[in-house]
Protein backbone atom coordinates (compact mmCIF):
# COMPACT_ATOMS: atom_id res chain seq x y z
CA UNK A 1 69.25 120.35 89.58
CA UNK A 2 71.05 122.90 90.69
CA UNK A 3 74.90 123.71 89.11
CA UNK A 4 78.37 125.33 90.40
CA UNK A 5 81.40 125.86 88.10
CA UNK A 6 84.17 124.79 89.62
CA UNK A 7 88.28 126.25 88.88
CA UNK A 8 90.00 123.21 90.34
CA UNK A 9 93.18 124.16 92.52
CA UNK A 10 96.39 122.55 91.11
CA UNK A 11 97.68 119.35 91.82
CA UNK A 12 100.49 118.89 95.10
CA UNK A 13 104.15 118.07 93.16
CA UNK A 14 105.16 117.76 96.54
CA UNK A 15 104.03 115.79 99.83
CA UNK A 16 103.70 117.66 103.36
CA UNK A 17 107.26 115.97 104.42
CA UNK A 18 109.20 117.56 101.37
CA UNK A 19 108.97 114.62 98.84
CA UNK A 20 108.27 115.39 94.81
CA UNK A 21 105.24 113.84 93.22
CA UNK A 22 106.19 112.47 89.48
CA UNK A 23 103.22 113.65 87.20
CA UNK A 24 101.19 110.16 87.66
CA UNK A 25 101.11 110.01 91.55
CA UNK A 26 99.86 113.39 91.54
CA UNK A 27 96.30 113.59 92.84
CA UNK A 28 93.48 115.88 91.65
CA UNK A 29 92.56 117.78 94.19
CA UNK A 30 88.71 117.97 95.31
CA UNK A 31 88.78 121.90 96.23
CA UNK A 32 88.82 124.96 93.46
CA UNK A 33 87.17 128.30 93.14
CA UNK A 34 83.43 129.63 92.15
CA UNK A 35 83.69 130.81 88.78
CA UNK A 36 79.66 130.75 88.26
CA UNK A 37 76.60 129.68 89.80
CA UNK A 38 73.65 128.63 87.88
CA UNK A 39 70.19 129.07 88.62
CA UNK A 40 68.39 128.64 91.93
CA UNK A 41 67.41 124.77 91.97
CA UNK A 42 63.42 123.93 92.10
CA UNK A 43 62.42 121.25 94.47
CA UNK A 44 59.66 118.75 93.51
CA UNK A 45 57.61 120.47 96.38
CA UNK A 46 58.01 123.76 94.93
CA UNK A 47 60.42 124.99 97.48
CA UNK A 48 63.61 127.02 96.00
CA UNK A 49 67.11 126.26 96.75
CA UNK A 50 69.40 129.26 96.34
CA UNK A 51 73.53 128.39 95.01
CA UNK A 52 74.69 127.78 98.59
CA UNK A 53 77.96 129.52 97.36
CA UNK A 54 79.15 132.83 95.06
CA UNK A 55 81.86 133.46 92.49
CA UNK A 56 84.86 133.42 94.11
CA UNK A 57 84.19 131.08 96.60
CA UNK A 58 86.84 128.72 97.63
CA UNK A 59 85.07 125.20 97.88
CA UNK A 60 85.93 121.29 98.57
CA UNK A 61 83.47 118.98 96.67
CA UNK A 62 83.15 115.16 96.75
CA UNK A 63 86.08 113.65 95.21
CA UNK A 64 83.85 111.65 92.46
CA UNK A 65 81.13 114.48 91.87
CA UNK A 66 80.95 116.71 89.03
CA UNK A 67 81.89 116.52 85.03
CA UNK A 68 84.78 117.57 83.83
CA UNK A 69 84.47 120.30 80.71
CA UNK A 70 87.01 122.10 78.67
CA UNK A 71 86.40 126.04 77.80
CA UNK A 72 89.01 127.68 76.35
CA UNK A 73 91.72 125.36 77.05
CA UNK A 74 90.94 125.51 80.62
CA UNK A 75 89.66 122.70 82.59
CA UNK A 76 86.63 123.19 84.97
CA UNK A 77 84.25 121.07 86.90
CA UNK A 78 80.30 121.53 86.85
CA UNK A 79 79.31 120.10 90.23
CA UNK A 80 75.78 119.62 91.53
CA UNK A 81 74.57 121.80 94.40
CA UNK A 82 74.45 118.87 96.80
CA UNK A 83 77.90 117.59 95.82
CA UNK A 84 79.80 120.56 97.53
CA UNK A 85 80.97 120.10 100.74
CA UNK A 86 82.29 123.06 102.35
CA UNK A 87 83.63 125.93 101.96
CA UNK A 88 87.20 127.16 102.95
CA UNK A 89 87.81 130.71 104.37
CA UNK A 90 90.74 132.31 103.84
């Protein structure tokens, strides 16, 4: 299986219409940035799957996918290849 490690983007403290979040409403966002990619993935039919993404990338991944791991004191998601969803330009 193939792996991404995710930066997760901080958490809104503030809706759209102007209203602050206290800490526990705030939602954990599904979107961060590529800090590595790990190797290509092997399929049982011997065909390779390339990381669909590179370092720096800034991605949206399914809400419940990935683990969460601590490095360092910072917090970073390992998500599976197929658990990314898009990714954002700009």
């Amino acid at each position: 299986m193939g792996y991404v490690l995710v930066e997760p983007s901080e958490a809104e403290t503030k809706t759209a219409s102007g209203i602050y979040l206290p800490e526990g409403a705030q939602e954990k966002p599904a979107q961060g940035v590529v800090v590595a990619c790990g190797d290509d993935m092997v399929m049982e039919n011997g065909k390779v799957v390339k990381c669909p993404v590179k370092v720096g990338d800034k991605v949206v991944y399914k809400k419940w996918g990935g683990d969460e791991i601590k490095i360092d004191g910072v917090e970073y998601k390992l998500v599976k290849f197929d658990d990314l969803m898009a990714i954002l330009e700009g």
